[in-house]
Protein backbone atom coordinates (compact mmCIF):
# COMPACT_ATOMS: atom_id res chain seq x y z
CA UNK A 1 -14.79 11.84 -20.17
CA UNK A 2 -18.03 12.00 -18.16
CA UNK A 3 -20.79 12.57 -20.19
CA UNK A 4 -23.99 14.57 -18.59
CA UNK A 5 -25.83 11.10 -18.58
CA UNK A 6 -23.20 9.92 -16.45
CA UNK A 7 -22.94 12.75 -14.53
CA UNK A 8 -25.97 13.06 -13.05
CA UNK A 9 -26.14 9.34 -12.33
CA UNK A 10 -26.18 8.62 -8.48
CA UNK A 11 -22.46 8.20 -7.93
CA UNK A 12 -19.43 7.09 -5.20
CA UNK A 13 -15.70 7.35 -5.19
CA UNK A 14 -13.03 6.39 -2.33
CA UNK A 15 -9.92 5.81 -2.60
CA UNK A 16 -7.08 3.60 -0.78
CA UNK A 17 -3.91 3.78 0.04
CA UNK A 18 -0.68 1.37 -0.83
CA UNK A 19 1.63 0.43 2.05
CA UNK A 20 5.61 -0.06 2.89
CA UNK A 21 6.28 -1.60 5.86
CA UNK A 22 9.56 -0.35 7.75
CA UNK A 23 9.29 -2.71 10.39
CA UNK A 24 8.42 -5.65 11.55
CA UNK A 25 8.50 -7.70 8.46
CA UNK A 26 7.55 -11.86 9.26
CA UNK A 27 7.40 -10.46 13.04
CA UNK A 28 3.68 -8.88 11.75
CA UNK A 29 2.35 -12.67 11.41
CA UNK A 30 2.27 -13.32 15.43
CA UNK A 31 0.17 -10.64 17.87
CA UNK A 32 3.04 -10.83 20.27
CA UNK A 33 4.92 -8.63 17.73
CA UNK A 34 4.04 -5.45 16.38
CA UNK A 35 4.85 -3.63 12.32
CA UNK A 36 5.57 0.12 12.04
CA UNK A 37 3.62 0.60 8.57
CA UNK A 38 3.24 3.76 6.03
CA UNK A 39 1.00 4.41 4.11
CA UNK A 40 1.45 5.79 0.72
CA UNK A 41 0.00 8.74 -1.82
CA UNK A 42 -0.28 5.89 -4.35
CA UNK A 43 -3.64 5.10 -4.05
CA UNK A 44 -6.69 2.60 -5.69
CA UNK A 45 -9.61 4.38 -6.82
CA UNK A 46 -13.16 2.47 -6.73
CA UNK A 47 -16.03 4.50 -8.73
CA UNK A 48 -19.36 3.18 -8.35
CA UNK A 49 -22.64 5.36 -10.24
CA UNK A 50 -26.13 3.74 -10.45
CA UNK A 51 -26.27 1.57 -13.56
CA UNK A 52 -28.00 2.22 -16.43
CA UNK A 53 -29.53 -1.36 -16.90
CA UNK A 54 -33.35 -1.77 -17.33
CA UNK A 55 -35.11 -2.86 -13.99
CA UNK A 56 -36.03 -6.07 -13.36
CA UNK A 57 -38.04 -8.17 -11.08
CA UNK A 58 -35.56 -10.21 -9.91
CA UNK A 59 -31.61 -9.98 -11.75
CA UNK A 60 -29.57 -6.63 -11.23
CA UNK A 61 -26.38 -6.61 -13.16
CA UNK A 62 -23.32 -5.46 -11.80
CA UNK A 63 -20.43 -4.44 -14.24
CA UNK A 64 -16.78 -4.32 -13.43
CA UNK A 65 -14.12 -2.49 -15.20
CA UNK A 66 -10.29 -1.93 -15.03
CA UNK A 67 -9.39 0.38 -17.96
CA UNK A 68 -5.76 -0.28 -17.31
CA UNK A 69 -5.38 -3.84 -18.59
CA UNK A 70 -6.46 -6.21 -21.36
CA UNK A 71 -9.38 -7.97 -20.69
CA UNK A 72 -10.38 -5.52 -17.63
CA UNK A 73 -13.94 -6.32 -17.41
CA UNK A 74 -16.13 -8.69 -15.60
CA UNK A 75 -20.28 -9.05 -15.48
CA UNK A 76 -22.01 -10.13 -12.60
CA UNK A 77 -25.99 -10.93 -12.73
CA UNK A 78 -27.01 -10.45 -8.89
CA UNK A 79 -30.56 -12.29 -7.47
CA UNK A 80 -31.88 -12.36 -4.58
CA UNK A 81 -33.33 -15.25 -3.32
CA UNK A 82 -35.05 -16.39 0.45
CA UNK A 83 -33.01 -13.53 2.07
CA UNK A 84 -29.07 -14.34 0.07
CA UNK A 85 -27.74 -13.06 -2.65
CA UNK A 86 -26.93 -15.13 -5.31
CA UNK A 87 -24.26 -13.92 -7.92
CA UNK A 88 -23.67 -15.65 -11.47
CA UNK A 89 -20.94 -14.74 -13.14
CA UNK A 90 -21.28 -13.38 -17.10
CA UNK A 91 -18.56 -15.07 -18.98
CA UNK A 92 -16.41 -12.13 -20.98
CA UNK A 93 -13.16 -13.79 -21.59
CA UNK A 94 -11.08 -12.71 -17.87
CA UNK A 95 -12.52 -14.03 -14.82
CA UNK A 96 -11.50 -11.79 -11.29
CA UNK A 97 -11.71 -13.68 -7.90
CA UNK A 98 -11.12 -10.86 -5.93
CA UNK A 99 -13.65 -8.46 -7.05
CA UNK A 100 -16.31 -11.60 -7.48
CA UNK A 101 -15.69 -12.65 -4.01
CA UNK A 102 -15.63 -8.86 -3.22
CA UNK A 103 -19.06 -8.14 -4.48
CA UNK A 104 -20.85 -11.00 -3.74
CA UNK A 105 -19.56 -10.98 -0.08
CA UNK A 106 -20.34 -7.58 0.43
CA UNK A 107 -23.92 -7.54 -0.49
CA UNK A 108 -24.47 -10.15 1.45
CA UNK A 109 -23.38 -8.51 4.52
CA UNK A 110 -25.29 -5.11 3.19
CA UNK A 111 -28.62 -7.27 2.81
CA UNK A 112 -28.45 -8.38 6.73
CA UNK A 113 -27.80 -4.11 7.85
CA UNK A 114 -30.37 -2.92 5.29
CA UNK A 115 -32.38 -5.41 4.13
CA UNK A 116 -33.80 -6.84 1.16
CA UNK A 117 -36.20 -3.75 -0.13
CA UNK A 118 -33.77 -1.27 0.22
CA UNK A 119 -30.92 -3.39 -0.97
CA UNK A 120 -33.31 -3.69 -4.23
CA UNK A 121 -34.34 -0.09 -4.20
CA UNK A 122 -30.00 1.08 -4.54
CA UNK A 123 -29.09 -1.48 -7.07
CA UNK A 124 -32.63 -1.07 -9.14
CA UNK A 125 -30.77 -0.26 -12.24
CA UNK A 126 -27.39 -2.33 -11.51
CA UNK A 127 -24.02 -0.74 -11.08
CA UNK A 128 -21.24 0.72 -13.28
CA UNK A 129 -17.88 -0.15 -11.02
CA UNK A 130 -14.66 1.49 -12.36
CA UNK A 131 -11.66 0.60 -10.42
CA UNK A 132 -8.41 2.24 -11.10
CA UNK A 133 -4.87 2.44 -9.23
CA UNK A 134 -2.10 5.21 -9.12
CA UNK A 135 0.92 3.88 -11.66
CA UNK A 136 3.03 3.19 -9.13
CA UNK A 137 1.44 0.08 -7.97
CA UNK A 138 2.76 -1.26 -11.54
CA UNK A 139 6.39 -1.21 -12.79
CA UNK A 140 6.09 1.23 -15.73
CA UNK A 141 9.59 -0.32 -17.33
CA UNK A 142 7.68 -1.38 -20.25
CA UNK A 143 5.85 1.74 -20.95
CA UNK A 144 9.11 4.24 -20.63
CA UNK A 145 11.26 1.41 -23.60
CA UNK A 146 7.91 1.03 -25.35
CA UNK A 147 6.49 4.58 -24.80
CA UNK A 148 3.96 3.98 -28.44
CA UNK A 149 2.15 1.70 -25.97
CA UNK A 150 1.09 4.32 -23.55
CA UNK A 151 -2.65 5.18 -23.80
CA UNK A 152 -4.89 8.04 -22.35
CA UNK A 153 -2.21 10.28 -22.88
CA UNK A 154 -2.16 13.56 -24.93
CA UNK A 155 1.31 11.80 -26.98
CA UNK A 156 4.11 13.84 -26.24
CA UNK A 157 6.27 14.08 -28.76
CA UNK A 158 8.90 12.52 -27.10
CA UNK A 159 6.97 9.62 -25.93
CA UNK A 160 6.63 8.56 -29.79
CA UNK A 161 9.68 9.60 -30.65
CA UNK A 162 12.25 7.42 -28.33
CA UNK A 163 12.65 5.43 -25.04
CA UNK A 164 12.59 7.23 -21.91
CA UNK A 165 15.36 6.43 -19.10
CA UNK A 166 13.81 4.91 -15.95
CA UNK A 167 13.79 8.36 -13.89
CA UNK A 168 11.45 10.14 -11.53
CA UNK A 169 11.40 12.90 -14.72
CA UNK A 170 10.47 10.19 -17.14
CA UNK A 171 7.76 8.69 -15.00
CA UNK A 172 6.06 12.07 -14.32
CA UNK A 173 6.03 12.41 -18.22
CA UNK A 174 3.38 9.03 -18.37
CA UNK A 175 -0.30 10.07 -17.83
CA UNK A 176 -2.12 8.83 -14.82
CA UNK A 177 -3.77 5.88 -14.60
CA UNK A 178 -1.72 4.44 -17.41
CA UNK A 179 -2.72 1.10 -19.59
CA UNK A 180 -0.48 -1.73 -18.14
CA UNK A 181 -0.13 -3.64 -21.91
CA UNK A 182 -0.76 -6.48 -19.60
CA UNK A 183 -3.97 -8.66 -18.44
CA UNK A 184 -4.32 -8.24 -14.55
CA UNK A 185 -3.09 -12.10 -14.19
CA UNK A 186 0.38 -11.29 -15.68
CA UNK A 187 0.96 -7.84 -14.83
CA UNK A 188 4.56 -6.77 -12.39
CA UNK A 189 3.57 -5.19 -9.28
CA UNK A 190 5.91 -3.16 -7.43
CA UNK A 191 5.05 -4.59 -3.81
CA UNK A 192 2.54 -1.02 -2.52
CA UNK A 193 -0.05 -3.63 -2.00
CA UNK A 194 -2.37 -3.70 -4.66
CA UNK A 195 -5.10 -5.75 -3.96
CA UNK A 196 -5.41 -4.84 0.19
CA UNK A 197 -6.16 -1.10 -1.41
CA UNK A 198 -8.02 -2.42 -4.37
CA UNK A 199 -10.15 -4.55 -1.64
CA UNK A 200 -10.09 -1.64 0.76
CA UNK A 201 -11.54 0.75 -1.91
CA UNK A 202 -14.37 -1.34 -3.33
CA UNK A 203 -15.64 -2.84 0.01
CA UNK A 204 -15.92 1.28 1.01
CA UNK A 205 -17.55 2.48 -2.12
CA UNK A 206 -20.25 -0.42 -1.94
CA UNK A 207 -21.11 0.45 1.84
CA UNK A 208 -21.19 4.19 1.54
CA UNK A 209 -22.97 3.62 -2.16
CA UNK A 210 -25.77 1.53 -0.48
CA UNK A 211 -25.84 3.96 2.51
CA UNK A 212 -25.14 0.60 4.56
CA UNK A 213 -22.67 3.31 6.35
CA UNK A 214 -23.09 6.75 6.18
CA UNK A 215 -19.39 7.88 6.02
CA UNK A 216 -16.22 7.29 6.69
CA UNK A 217 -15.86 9.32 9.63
CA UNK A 218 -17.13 7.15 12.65
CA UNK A 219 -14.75 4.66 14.30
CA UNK A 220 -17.16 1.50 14.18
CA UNK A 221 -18.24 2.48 10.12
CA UNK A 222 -14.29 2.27 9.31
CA UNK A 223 -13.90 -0.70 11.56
CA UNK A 224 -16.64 -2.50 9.84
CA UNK A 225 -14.92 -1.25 5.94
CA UNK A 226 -11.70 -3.03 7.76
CA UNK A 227 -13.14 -6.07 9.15
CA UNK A 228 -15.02 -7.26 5.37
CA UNK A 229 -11.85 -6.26 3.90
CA UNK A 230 -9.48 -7.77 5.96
CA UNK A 231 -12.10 -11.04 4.97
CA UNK A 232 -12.45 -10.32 1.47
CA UNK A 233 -8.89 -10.23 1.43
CA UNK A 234 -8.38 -13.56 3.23
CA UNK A 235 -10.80 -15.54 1.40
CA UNK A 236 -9.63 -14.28 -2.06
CA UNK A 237 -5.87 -15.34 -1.51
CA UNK A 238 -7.08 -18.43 0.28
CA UNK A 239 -5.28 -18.15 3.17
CA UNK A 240 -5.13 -15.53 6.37
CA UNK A 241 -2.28 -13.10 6.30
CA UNK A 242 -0.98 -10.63 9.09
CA UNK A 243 -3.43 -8.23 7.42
CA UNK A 244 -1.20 -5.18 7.87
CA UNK A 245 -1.31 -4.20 4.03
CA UNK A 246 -5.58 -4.23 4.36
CA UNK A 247 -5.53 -2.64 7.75
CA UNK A 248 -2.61 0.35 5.84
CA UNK A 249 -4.94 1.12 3.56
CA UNK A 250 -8.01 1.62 5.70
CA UNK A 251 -6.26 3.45 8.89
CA UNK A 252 -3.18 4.77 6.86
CA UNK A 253 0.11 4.81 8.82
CA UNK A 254 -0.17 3.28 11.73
CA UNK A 255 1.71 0.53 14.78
CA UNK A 256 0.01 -2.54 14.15
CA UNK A 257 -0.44 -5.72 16.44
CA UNK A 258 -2.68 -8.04 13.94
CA UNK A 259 -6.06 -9.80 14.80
CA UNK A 260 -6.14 -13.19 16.09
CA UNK A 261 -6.77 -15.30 12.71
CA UNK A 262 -9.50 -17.37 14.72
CA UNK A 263 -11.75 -14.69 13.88
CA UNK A 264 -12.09 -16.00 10.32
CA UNK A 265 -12.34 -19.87 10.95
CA UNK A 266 -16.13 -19.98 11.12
CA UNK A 267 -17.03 -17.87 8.14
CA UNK A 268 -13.58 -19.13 5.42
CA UNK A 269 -16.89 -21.29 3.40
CA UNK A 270 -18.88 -19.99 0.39
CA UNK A 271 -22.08 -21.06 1.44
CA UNK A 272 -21.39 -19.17 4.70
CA UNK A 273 -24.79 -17.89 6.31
CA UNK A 274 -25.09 -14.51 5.91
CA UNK A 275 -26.50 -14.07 9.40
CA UNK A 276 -22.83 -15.66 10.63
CA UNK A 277 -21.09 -13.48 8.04
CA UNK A 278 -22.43 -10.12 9.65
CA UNK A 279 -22.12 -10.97 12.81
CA UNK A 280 -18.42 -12.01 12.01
CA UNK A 281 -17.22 -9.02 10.77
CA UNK A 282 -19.31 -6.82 13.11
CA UNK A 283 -17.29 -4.12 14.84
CA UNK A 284 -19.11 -4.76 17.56
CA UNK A 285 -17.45 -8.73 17.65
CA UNK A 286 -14.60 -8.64 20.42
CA UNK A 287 -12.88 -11.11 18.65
CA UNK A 288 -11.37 -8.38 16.44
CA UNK A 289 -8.50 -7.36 18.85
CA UNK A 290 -5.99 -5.93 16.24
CA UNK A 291 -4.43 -2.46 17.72
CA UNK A 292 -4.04 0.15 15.82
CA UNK A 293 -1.64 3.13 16.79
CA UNK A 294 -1.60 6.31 14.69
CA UNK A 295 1.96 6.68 12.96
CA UNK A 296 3.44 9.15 10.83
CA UNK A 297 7.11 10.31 9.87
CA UNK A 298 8.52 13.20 11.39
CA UNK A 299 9.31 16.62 10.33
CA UNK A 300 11.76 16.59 6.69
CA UNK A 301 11.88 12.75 7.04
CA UNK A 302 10.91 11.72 3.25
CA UNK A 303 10.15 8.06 2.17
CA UNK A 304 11.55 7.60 -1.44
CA UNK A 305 10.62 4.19 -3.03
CA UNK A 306 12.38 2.26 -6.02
CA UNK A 307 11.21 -0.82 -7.50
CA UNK A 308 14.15 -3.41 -8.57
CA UNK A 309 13.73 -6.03 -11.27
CA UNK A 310 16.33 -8.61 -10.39
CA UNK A 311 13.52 -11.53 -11.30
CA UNK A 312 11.04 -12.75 -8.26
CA UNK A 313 11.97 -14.49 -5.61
CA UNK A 314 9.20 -14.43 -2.67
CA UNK A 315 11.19 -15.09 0.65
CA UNK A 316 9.57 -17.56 2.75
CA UNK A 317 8.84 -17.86 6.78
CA UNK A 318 12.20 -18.05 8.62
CA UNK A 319 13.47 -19.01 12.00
CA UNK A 320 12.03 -16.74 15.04
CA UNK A 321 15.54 -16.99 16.45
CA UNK A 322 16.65 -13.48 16.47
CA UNK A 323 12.85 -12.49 17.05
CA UNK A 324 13.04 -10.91 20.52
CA UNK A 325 16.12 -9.15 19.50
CA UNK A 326 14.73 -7.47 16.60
CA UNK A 327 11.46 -7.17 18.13
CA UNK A 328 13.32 -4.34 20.94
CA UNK A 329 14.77 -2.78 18.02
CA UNK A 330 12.22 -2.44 15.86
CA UNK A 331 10.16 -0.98 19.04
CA UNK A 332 13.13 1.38 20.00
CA UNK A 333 12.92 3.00 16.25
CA UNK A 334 9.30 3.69 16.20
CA UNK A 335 10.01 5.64 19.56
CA UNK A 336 12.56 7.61 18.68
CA UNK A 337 11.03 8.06 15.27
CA UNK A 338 8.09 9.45 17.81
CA UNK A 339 10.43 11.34 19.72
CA UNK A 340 11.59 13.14 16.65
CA UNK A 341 8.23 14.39 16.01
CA UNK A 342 7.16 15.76 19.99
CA UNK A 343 11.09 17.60 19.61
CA UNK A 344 10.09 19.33 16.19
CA UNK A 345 6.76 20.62 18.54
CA UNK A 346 8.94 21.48 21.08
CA UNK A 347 11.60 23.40 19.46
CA UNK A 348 11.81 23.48 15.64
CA UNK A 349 14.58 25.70 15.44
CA UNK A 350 16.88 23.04 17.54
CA UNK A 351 14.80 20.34 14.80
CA UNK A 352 15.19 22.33 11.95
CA UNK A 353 19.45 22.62 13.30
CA UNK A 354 20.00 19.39 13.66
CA UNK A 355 18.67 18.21 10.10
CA UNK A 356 21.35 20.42 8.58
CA UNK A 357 23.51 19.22 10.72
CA UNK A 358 23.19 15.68 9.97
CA UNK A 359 22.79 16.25 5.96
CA UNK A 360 26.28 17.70 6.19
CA UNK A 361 28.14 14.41 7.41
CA UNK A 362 29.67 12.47 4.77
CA UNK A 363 32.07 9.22 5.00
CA UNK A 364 35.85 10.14 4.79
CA UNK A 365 36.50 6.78 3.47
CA UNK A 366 34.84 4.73 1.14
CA UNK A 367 36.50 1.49 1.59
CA UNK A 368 34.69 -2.28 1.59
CA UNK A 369 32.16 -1.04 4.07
CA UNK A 370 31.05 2.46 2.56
CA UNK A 371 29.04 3.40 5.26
CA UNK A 372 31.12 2.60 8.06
CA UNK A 373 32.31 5.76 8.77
CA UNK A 374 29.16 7.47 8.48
CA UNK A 375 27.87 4.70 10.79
CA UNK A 376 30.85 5.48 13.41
CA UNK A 377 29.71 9.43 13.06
CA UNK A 378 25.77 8.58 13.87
CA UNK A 379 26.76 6.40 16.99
CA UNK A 380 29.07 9.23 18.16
CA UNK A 381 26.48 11.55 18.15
CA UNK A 382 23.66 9.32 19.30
CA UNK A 383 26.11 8.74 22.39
CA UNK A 384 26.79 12.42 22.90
CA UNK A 385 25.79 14.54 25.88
CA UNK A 386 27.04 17.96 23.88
CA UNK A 387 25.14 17.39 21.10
CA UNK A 388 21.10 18.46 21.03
CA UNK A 389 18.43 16.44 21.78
CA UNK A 390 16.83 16.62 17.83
CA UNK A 391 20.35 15.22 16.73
CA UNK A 392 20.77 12.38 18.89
CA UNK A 393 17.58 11.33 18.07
CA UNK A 394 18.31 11.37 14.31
CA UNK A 395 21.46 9.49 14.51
CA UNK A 396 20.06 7.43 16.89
CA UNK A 397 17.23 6.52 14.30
CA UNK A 398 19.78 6.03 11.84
CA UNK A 399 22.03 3.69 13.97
CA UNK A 400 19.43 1.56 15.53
CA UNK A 401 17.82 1.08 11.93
CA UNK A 402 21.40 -0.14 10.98
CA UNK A 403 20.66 -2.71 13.65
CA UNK A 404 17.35 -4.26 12.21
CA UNK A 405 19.06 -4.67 8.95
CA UNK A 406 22.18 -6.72 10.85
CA UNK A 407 19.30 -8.77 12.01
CA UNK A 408 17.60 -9.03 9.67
CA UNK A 409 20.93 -10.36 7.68
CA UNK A 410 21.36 -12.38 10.40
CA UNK A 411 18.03 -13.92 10.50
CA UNK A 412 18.70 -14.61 6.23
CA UNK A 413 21.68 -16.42 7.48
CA UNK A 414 20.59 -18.64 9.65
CA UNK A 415 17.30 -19.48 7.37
CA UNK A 416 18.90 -19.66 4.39
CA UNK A 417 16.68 -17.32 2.86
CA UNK A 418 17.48 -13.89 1.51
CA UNK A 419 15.32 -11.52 3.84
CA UNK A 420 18.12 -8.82 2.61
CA UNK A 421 19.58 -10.43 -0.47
CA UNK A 422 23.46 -9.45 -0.93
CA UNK A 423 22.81 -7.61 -3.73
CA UNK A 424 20.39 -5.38 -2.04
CA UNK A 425 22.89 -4.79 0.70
CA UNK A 426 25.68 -3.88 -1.85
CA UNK A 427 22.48 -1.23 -3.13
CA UNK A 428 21.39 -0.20 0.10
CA UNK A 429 25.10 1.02 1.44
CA UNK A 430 25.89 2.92 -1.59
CA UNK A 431 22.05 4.96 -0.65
CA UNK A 432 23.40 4.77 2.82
CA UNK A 433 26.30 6.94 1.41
CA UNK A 434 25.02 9.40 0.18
CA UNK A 435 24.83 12.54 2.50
CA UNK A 436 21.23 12.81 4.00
CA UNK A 437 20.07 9.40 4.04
CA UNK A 438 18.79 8.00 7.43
CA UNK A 439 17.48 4.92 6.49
CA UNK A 440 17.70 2.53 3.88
CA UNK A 441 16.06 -1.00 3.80
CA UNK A 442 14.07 -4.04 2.01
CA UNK A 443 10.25 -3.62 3.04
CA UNK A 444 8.19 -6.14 4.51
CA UNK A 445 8.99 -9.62 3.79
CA UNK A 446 12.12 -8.51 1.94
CA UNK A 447 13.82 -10.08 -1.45
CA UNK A 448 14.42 -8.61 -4.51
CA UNK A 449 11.30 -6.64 -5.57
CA UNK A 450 11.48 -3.07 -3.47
CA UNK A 451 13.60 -1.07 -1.45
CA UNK A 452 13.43 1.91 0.36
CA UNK A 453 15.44 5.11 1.57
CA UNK A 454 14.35 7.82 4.36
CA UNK A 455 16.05 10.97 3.31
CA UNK A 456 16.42 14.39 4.85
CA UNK A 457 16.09 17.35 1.59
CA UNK A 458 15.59 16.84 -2.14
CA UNK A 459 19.17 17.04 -2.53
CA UNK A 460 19.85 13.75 -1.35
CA UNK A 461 16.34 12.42 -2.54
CA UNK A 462 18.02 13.26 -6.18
CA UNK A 463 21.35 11.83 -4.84
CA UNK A 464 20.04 8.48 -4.31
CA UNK A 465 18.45 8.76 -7.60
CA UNK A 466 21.48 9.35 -9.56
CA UNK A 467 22.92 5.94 -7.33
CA UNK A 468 19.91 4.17 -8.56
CA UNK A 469 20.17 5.38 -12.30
CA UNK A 470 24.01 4.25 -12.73
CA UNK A 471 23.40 1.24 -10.56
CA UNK A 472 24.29 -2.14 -12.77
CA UNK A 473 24.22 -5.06 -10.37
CA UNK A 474 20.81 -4.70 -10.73
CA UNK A 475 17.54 -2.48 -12.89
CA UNK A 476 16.32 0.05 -10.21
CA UNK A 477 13.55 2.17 -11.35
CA UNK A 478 12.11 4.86 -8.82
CA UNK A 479 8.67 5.05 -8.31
CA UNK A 480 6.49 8.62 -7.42
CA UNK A 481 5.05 7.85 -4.22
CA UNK A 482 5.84 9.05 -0.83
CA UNK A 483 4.08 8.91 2.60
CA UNK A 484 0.33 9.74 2.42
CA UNK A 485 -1.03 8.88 6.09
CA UNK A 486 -4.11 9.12 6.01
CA UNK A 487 -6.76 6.13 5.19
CA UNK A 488 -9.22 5.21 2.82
CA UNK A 489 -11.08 8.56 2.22
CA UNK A 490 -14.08 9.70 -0.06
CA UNK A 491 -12.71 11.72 -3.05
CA UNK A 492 -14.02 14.06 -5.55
CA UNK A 493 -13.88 13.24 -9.37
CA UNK A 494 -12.43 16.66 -10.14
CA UNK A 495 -9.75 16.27 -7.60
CA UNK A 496 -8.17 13.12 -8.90
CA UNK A 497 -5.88 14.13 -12.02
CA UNK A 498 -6.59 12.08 -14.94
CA UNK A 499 -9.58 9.63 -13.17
CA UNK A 500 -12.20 11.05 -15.84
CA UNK A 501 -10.29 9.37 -18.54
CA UNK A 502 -10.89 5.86 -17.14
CA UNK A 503 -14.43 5.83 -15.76
């Protein structure tokens, strides 16, 4: 809990969004291609308050903590010398090469906007960094057969009392912000994106804690959080990726054409001049041509997320092939998916209609192919002149999404690597059954770790829970999150349930 020392401290906190991406999944990686991405209400939290470290002439320390795992702590003494910043790591048993190269990059880039003095004068007594992320981000397996391992919670007596099944119910029972039982090294992700928000969040808090930007609100101060992040990011990993999961969790849901990875080639060097650095990542560089198009999902179109543990397999880059193919596809959803939205505008009535409509169909026949004849029902209407305009656009959503993932079965074919593993596509039709479900798909890259479904009421959202609960092929476990689209954003303490128990 806060205390009042704390409390009155000088403090910021922003937050970050996780991503899915529906579409465009390898395609991302080359600017001739664009991803349709969501973001998600399963967010990172960075808190930064003023530290309470003596002053000194010349070292400010900077400490670094991640209540959620063993070991979650890292020290950093900070100098600056002839106009850089120097950082020296305090050994404390866990070392952290994306918050090191976070902080260390950042100020750097802060100390060329604001200058040494006043650099000095907003770290004077160091900083207390808390960084935290929604559950979801983690698979929570563990916790719900070893619930005596949960912490921060107020212990339930069922939690101590037995093993939880892996439901939506169960994981609303674990508190927020849960311990992981894990060091951050060997903990299971679920694929949201963790460190692009984690990234996303601290470069923010730093900039708006320094006043280096002002807010969040101006185009060229959120360009400037996405252009060191998008860096950060880069340089941490080692390598430069489409950058769709960084540029997610500063814009939110969005189209996205990626940057030209050339931008990065003069400043991928630790000793990197600073001057170089700024000018780099400046929004004001035209060499930062990414696009970004605001995105979000229609009217009663809800993204439900489930995490599968089937071990990891991380597909790798495959034939461009089918490219062009699923590149008019992918661009043919995302404008019907927008077409679904200016109709619900237009006429929600005829909107609201056609969503009953559409929950009511059901396959007759549930034969090899359980989805066929739902399949043969959504092309019939997409073709139909009788029908209205809000249905043909749903079942032409749902048939042309049944498109990307022949392609994208295709493309696995050809490659030899499982973009949509056969197991997942035994899962995924069986969701695809189930009255009310649009959509159903691997995200990004694809494998074993995630899936997704796009589903029309609650009742089938609880449908394709109860296909996921009795599921044995393979452990699916839902996760809470749905679409949030909107960016990295400054929060409130008091508005973020449970965030006062890890700061």
């Amino acid at each position: 809990m806060l205390s009042s020392i704390t409390a009155r401290r000088a403090h910021t906190l922003v937050s970050a969004p996780g991503k899915v991406l529906l579409t465009g999944g390898y395609l991302v990686l080359d600017r001739t291609y664009e991803g349709l991405v969501v973001g998600t209400d399963a967010r990172f939290y960075t808190y930064i308050q003023d530290g309470g470290h003596a002053p000194t002439e010349s070292k400010k320390k900077i400490v670094v903590r991640s209540l959620q795992f063993e070991q979650g702590m890292w020290e950093y003494d900070i100098e600056i010398k002839n106009e850089k910043v120097l950082l020296e790591v305090i050994p404390t048993g866990s070392t952290n090469k994306f918050v090191e190269t976070c902080v260390c990059f950042c100020l750097s880039i802060i100390l060329e906007m604001i200058g040494t003095e006043k650099l000095l004068e907003k770290i004077a007594t160091g900083l207390d960094i808390n960084i935290a992320g929604n559950n979801d981000f983690y698979s929570q397996r563990e916790q719900l057969s070893e619930p005596q391992l949960l912490r921060f919670s107020v212990s339930p007596a069922k939690l101590r009392s037995r093993s939880l099944p892996i439901t939506i119910a169960s994981l609303r029972v674990i508190p927020p912000f849960c311990h992981t039982g894990s060091t951050l090294g060997n903990v299971h992700k679920t694929g949201l994106g963790s460190s692009a928000a984690l990234i996303t969040s601290l470069v923010a808090a730093l900039f708006l804690h320094t006043s280096a930007v002002p807010a969040l609100d101006g185009h060229a101060d959120r360009a400037l959080v996405h252009n060191v992040a998008q860096f950060v990011h880069c340089f941490a990993q080692g390598k430069v990726g489409s950058g769709f999961d960084v540029s997610a969790a500063v814009w939110g849901s969005h189209r996205y054409r990626r940057f030209d990875p050339k931008v990065l080639d003069s400043i991928m060097d630790d000793d990197v001049n600073p001057a170089l650095l700024f000018e780099t990542v400046s929004p004001k560089n035209p060499a930062w041509n990414n696009v970004v198009t605001p995105f979000k999902l229609p009217p009663h179109l809800t993204l439900i997320l489930a995490d599968i543990d089937a071990g990891s397999h991380t597909p790798s880059l495959v034939t461009n092939a089918l490219w062009t193919e699923l590149g008019i596809a992918n661009t043919e959803l995302e404008r019907t998916l927008r077409e679904l939205s200016k109709l619900h505008e237009e006429d929600d009535y005829a909107y609201e209609d056609a969503v009953a409509k559409l929950i009511s169909l059901m396959p007759t026949t549930i034969a090899l192919h359980p989805i066929f004849p739902l399949l043969i029902q959504w092309l019939s209407l997409s073709a139909s002149h009788t029908t209205s305009a809000p249905l043909r656009a749903l079942a032409t959503a749902a048939s042309t999404f049944e498109s990307i993932r022949s392609l994208i079965r295709r493309m696995s074919a050809f490659s030899d690597v499982p973009v949509e593993p056969e197991e997942q596509t035994r899962l995924l039709d069986a969701c695809l059954a189930v009255p009310g479900v649009v959509m159903a798909g691997v995200p990004g890259a694809g494998g074993y770790d995630a899936i997704f479904c796009i589903v029309l009421s609650a009742d089938a959202a609880r449908e394709v829970e109860r296909v996921w609960q009795s599921w044995t092929e393979m452990s699916v476990g839902p996760l809470l999150a749905q679409e949030d689209f909107v960016g990295a954003r400054v929060e409130k303490v008091e508005d973020v349930a449970g965030f006062n128990n890890v700061i």
